[in-house]
C-alpha atoms as a PDB file:
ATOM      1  CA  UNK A   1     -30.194   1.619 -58.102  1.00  0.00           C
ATOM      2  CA  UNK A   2     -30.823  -1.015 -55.494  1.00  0.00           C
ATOM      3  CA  UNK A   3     -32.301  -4.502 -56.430  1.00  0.00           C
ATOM      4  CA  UNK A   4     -35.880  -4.374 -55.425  1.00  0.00           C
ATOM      5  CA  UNK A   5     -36.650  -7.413 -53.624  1.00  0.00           C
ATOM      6  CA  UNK A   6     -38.953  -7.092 -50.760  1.00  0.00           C
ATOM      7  CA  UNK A   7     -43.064  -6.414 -51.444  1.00  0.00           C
ATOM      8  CA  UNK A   8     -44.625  -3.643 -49.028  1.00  0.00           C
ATOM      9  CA  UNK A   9     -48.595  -3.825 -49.196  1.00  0.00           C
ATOM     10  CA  UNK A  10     -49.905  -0.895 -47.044  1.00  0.00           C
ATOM     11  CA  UNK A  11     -53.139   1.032 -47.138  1.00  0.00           C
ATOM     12  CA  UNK A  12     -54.064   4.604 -47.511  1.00  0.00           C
ATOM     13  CA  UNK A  13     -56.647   6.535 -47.369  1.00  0.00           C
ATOM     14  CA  UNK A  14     -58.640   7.957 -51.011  1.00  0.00           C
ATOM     15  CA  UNK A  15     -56.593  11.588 -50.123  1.00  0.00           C
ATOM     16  CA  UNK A  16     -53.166   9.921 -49.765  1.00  0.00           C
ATOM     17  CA  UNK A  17     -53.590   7.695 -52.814  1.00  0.00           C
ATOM     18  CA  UNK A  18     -54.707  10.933 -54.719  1.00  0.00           C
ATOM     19  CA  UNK A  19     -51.895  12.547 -53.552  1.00  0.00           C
ATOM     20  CA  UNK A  20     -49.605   9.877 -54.430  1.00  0.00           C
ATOM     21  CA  UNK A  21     -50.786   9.762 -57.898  1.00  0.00           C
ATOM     22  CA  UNK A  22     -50.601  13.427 -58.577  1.00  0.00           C
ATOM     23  CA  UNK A  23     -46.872  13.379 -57.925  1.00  0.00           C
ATOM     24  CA  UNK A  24     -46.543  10.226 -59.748  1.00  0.00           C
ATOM     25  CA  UNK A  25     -47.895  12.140 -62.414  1.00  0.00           C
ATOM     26  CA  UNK A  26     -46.176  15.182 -61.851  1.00  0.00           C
ATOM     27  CA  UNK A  27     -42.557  13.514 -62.011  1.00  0.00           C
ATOM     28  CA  UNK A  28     -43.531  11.164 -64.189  1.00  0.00           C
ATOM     29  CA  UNK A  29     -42.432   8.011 -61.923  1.00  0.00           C
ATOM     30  CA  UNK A  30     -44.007   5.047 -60.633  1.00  0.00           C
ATOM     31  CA  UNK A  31     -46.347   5.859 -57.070  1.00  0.00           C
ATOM     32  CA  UNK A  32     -43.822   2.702 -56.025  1.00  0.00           C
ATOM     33  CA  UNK A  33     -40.767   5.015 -56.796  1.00  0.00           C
ATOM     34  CA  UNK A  34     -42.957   8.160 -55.083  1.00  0.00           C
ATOM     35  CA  UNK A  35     -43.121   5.944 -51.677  1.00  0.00           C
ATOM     36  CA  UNK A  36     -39.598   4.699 -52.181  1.00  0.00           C
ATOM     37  CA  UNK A  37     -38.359   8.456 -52.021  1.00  0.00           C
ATOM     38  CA  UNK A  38     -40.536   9.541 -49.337  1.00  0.00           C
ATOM     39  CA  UNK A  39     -39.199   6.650 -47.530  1.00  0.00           C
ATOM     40  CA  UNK A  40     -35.481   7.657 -47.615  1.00  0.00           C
ATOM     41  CA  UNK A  41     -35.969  11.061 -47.239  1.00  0.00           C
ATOM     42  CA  UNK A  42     -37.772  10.403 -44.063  1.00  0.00           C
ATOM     43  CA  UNK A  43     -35.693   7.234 -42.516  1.00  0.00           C
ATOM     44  CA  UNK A  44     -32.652   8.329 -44.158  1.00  0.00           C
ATOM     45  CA  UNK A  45     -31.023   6.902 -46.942  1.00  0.00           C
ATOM     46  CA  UNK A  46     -28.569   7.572 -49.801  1.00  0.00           C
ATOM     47  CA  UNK A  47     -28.274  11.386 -49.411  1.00  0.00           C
ATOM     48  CA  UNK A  48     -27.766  13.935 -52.185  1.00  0.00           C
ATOM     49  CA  UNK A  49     -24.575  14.785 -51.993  1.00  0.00           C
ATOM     50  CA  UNK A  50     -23.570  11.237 -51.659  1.00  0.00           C
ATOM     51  CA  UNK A  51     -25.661  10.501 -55.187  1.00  0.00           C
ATOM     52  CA  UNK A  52     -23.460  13.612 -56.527  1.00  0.00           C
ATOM     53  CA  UNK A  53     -20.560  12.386 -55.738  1.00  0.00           C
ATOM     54  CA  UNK A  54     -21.213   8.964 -57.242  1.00  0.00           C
ATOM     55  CA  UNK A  55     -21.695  10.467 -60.545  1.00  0.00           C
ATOM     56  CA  UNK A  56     -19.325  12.928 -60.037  1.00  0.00           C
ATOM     57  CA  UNK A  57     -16.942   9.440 -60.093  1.00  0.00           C
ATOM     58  CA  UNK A  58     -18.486   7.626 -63.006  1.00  0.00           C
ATOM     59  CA  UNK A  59     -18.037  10.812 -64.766  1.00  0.00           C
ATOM     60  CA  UNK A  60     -14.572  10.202 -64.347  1.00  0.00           C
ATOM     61  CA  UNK A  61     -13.883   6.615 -65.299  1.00  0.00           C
ATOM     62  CA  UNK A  62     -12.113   5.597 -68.362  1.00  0.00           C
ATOM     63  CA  UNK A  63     -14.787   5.261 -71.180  1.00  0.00           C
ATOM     64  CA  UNK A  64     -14.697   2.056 -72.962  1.00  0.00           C
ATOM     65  CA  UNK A  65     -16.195   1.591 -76.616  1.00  0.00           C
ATOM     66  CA  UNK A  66     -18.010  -1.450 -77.742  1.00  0.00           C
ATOM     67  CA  UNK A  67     -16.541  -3.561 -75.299  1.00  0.00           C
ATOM     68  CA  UNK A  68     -18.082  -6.836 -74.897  1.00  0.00           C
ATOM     69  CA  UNK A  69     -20.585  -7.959 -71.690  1.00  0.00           C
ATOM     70  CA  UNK A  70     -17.563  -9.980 -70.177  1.00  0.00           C
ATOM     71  CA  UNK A  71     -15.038  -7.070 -70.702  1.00  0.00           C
ATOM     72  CA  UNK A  72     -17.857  -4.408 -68.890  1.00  0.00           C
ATOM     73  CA  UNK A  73     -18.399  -6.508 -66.333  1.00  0.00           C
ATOM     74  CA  UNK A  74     -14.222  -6.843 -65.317  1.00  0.00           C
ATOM     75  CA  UNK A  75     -13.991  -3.384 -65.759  1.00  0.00           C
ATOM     76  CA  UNK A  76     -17.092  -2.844 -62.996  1.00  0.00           C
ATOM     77  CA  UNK A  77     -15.624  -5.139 -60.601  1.00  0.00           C
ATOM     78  CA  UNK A  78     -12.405  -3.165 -60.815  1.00  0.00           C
ATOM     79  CA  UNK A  79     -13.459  -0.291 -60.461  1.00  0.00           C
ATOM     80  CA  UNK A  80     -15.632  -1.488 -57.253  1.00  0.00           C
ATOM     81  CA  UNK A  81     -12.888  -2.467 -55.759  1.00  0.00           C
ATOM     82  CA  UNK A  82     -11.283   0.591 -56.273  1.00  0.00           C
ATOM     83  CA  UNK A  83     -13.161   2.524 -55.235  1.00  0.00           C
ATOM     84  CA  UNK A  84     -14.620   0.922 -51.733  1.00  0.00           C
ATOM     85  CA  UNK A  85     -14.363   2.382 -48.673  1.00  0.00           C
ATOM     86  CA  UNK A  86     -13.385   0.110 -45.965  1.00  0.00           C
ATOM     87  CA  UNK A  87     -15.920   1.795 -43.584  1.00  0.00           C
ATOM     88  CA  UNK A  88     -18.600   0.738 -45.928  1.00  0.00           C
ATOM     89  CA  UNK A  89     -17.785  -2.901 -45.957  1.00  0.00           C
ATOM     90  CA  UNK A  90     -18.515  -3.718 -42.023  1.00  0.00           C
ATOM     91  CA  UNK A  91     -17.608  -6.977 -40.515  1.00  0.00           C
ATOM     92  CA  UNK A  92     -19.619  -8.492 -43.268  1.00  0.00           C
ATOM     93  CA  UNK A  93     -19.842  -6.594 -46.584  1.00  0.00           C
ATOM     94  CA  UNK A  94     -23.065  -6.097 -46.203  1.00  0.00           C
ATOM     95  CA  UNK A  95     -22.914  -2.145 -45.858  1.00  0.00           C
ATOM     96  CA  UNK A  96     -21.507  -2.401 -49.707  1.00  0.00           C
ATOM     97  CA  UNK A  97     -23.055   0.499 -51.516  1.00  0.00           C
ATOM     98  CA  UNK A  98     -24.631  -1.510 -54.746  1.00  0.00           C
END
């Protein structure tokens, strides 16, 4: 899940915002989340497969039990780092998948 940072006011017309709250309903998600979707299916953004896969992988790291905040968060960096491909990072890092 992506840090939601950036505000988006657009407007619609009464049929679209109907339509946006019936499948807000119907999933049972925010209309935010609805238009969030709708935007990276359309413009492209982290695809199925690739959201598969990503679970696919935390499905296989090493489970730890009541570890404490510090210890989680060491064993999330490592695994990061592990686990990044160099064609993600870019000249700057900024390509990092979050």
């Amino acid at each position: 899940m992506h840090m939601l940072k950036e505000r988006l006011q657009i407007l619609v017309d009464p049929d679209q915002r109907r339509r946006l709250d019936e499948e807000a309903r119907r999933r049972g998600i925010s209309v935010g989340a609805v238009v969030r979707d709708a935007l990276d299916r359309q413009l492209g953004g982290v695809s199925r497969e690739r959201r598969i896969r990503a679970v696919e992988r935390m499905g296989r790291r090493r489970a730890v039990a009541f570890a404490a905040p510090e210890e989680l968060e060491a064993i999330v960096a490592e695994e990061r780092e592990a686990n990044v491909d160099p064609r993600q990072l870019g000249d700057s890092g900024a390509d990092r998948e979050h």
